[in-house]
Protein backbone atom coordinates (compact mmCIF):
# COMPACT_ATOMS: atom_id res chain seq x y z
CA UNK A 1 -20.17 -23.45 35.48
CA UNK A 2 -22.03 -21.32 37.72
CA UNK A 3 -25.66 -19.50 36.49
CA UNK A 4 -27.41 -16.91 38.45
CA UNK A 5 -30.76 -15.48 37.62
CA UNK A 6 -32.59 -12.72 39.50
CA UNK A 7 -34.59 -13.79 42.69
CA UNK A 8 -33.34 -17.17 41.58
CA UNK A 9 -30.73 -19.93 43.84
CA UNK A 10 -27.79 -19.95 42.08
CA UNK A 11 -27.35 -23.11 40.01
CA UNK A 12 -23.77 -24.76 40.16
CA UNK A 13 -23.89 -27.03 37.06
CA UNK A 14 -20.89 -29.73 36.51
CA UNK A 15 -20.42 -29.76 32.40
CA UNK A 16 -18.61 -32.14 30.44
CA UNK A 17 -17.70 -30.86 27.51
CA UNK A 18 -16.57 -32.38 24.58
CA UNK A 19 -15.40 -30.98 21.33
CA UNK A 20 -15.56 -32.70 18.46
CA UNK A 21 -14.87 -31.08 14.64
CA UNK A 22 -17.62 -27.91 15.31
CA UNK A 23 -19.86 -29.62 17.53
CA UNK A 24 -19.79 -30.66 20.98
CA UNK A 25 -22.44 -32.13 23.74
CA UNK A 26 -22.77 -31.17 27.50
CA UNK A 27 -23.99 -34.21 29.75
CA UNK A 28 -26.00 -32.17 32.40
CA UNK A 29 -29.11 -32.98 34.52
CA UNK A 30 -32.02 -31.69 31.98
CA UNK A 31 -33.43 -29.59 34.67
CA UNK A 32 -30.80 -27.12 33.75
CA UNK A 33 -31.01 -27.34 30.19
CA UNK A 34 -33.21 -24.14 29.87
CA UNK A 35 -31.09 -22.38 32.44
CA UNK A 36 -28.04 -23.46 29.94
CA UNK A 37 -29.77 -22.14 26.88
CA UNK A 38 -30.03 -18.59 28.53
CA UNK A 39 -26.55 -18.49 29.26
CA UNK A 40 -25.53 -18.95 25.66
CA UNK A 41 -27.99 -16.81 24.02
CA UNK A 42 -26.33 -13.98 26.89
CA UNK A 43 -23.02 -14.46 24.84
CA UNK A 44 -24.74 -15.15 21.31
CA UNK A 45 -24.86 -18.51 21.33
CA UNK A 46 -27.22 -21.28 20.73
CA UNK A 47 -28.48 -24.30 20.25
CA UNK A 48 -29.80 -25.93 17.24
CA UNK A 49 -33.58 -27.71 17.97
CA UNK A 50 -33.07 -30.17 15.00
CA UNK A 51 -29.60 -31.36 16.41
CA UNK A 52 -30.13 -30.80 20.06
CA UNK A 53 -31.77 -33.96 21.98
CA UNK A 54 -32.14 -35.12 25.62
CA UNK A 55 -30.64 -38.58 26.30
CA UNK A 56 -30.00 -40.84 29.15
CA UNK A 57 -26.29 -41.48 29.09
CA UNK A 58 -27.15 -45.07 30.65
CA UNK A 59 -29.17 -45.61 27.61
CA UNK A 60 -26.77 -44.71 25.48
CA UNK A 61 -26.83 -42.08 22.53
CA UNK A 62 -24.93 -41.24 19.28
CA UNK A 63 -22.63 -38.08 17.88
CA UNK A 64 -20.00 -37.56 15.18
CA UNK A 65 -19.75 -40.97 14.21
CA UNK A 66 -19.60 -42.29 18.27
CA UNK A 67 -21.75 -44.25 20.41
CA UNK A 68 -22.01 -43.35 24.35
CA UNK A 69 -23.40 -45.62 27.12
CA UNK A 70 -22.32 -45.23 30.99
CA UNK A 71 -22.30 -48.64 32.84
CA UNK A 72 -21.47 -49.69 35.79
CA UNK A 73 -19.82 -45.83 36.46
CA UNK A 74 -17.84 -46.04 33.32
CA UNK A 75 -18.66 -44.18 29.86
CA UNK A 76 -17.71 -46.45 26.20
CA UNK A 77 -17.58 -44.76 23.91
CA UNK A 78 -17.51 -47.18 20.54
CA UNK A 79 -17.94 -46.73 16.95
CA UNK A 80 -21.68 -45.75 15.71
CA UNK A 81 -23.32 -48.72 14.51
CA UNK A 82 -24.65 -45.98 11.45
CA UNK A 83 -20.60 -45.32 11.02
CA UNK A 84 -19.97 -49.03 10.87
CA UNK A 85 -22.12 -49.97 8.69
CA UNK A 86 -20.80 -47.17 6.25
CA UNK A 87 -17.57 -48.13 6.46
CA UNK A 88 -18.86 -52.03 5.24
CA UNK A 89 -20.60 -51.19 2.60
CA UNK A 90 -17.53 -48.68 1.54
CA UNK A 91 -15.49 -51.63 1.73
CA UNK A 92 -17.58 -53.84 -0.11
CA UNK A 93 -17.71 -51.58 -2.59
CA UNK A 94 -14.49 -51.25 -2.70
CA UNK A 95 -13.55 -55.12 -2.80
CA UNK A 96 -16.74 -56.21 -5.53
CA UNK A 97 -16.01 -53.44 -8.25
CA UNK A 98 -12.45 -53.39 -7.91
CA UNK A 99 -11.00 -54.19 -11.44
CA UNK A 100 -6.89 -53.86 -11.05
CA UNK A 101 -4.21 -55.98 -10.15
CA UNK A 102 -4.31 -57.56 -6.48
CA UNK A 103 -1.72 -55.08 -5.05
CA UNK A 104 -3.37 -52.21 -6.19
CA UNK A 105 -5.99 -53.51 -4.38
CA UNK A 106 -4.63 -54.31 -1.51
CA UNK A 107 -3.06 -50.27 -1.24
CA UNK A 108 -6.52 -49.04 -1.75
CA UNK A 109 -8.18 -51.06 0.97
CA UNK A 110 -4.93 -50.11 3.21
CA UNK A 111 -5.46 -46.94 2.55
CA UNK A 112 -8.96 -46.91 3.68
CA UNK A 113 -8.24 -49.56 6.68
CA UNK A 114 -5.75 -47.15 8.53
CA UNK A 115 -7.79 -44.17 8.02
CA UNK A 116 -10.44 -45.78 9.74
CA UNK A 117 -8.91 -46.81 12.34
CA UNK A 118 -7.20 -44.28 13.10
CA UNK A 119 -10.32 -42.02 13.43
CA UNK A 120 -11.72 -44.54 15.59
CA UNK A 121 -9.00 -45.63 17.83
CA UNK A 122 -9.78 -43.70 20.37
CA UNK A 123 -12.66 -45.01 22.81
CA UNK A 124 -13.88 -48.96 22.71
CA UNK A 125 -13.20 -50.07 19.62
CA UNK A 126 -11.51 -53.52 19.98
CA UNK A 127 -14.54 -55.52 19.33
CA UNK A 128 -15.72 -53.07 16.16
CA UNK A 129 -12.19 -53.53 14.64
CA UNK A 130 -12.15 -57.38 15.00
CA UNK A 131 -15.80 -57.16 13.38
CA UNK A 132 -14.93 -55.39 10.50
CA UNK A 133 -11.62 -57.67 9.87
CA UNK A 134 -14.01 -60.68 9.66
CA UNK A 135 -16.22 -58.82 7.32
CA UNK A 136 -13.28 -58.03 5.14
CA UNK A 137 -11.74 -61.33 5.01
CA UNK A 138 -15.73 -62.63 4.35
CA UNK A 139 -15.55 -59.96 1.35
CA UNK A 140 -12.18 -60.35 0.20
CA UNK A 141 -12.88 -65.04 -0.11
CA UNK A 142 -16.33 -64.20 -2.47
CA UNK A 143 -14.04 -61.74 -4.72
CA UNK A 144 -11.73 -64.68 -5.27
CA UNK A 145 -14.40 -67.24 -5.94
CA UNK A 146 -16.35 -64.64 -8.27
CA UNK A 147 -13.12 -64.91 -9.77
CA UNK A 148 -12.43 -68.44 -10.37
CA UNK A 149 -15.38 -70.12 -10.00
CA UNK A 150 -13.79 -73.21 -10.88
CA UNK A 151 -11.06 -73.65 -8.26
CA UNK A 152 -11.81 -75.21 -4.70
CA UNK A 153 -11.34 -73.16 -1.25
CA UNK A 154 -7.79 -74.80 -1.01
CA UNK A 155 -6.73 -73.67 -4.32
CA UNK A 156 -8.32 -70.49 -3.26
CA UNK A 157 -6.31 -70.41 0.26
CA UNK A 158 -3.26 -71.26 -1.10
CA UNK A 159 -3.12 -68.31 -3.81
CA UNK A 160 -4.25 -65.13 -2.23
CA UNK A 161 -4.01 -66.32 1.62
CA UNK A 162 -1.24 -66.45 4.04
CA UNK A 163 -1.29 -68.31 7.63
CA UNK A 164 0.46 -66.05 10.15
CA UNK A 165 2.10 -67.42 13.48
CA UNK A 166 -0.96 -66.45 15.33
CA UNK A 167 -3.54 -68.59 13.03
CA UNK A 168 -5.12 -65.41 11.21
CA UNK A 169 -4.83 -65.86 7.67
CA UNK A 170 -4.35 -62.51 5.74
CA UNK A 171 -4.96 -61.71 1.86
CA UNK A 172 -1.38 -61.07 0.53
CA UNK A 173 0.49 -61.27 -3.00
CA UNK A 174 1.78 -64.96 -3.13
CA UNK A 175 4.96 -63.96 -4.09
CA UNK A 176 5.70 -61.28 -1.37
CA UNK A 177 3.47 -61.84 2.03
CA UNK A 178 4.65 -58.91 3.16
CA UNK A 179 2.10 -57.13 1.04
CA UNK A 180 -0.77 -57.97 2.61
CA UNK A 181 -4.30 -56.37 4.08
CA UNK A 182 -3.79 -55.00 6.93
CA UNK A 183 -5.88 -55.81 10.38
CA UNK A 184 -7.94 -53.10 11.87
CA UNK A 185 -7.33 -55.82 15.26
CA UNK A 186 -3.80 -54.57 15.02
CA UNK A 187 -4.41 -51.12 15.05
CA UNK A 188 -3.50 -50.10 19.18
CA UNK A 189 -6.86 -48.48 21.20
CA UNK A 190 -6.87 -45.53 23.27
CA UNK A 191 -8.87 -45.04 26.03
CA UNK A 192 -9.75 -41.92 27.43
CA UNK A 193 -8.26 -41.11 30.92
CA UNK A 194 -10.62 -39.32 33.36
CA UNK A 195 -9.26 -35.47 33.58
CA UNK A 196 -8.37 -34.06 36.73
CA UNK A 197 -10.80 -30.65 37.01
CA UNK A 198 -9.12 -29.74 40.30
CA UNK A 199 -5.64 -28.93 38.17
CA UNK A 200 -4.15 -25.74 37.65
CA UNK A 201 -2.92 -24.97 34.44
CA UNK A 202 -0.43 -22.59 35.06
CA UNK A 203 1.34 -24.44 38.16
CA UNK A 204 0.67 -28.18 37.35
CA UNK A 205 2.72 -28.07 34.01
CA UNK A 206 3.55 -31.78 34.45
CA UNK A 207 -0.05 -32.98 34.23
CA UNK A 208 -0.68 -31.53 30.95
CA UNK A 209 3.18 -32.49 29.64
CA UNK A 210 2.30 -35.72 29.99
């Protein structure tokens, strides 16, 4: 993006931009930033003061639900701690007031699991995911005991928990262990790839087929 102003150097500013629902955030040096804001107002843009902010991308900053922090030349981007700790306390209320049958259960919390982690699989979320699966499972063992306060962990173990090959045990129907809780661990990452700027749409058609 090139800006020119009269009897003013012409500013040659490198913009990242990245759209996200109807918002989206330029990373650019914040000595531009008023230069940027005349540019949009000249084709009737602008920018919001309550939701505009200045951050230092090595310090790391949030939007739409993501956390950004460059280190060591390389940008994670990883769930929002604010969107994590949502989704926990959606799940526990999901897992403490739930009053059907254990399969039921199990759909809803699916249900809620892969929508999740879908949203989310894109970026760093590997260590988020395994988080959350140990706050289910954590959830999931004090619904069981609120249950039957009588029985012991074994008895517990035995009825609603099943040991896969790996060692995880998962919450499943003790008659069918297929129907079970899914992981948000098992859900596969994405990682953004770094785009090429230098490619031309119209003549590199491979590059954006793949």
């Amino acid at each position: 993006l090139s800006i020119s102003r009269p009897n003013c150097t012409l500013v040659s500013v490198s913009v990242h931009h990245c759209r996200k629902v109807q918002a989206f955030f330029f990373t650019v040096s914040s000595s531009v930033a008023m230069i940027m804001q005349q540019a949009l107002a000249e084709r009737g843009l602008s920018l919001s003061e309550k939701k505009t902010a200045v951050y230092k991308v090595s310090e790391g900053f949030s939007f739409a639900g993501m956390h950004y922090r460059k280190e060591n030349g390389y940008v994670y981007a990883t769930p929002s701690r604010a969107a994590v700790e949502r989704f926990s306390f959606k799940l526990t209320q999901t897992i403490t007031d739930f009053k059907g049958t254990q399969t039921a259960l199990i759909k809803k919390l699916n249900r809620q699991i892969g929508g999740w982690a879908n949203h989310f699989r894109i970026g760093d979320s590997e260590a988020v995911f395994r988080e959350l699966d140990v706050h289910i499972g954590s959830q999931l063992l004090q619904k069981c005991f609120a249950l039957h306060p009588n029985w012991s962990r074994e008895a517990v173990n035995r009825r609603y928990w099943y040991l896969l090959p790996d060692g995880r045990r998962c919450f499943s129907l003790p008659d069918d262990r297929t129907v079970r809780v899914h992981f948000l661990s098992d859900f596969v990452t994405y990682r953004h790839n770094r785009v090429n700027v230098f490619i031309n749409p119209y003549i590199d058609t491979d590059y954006f087929a793949g």
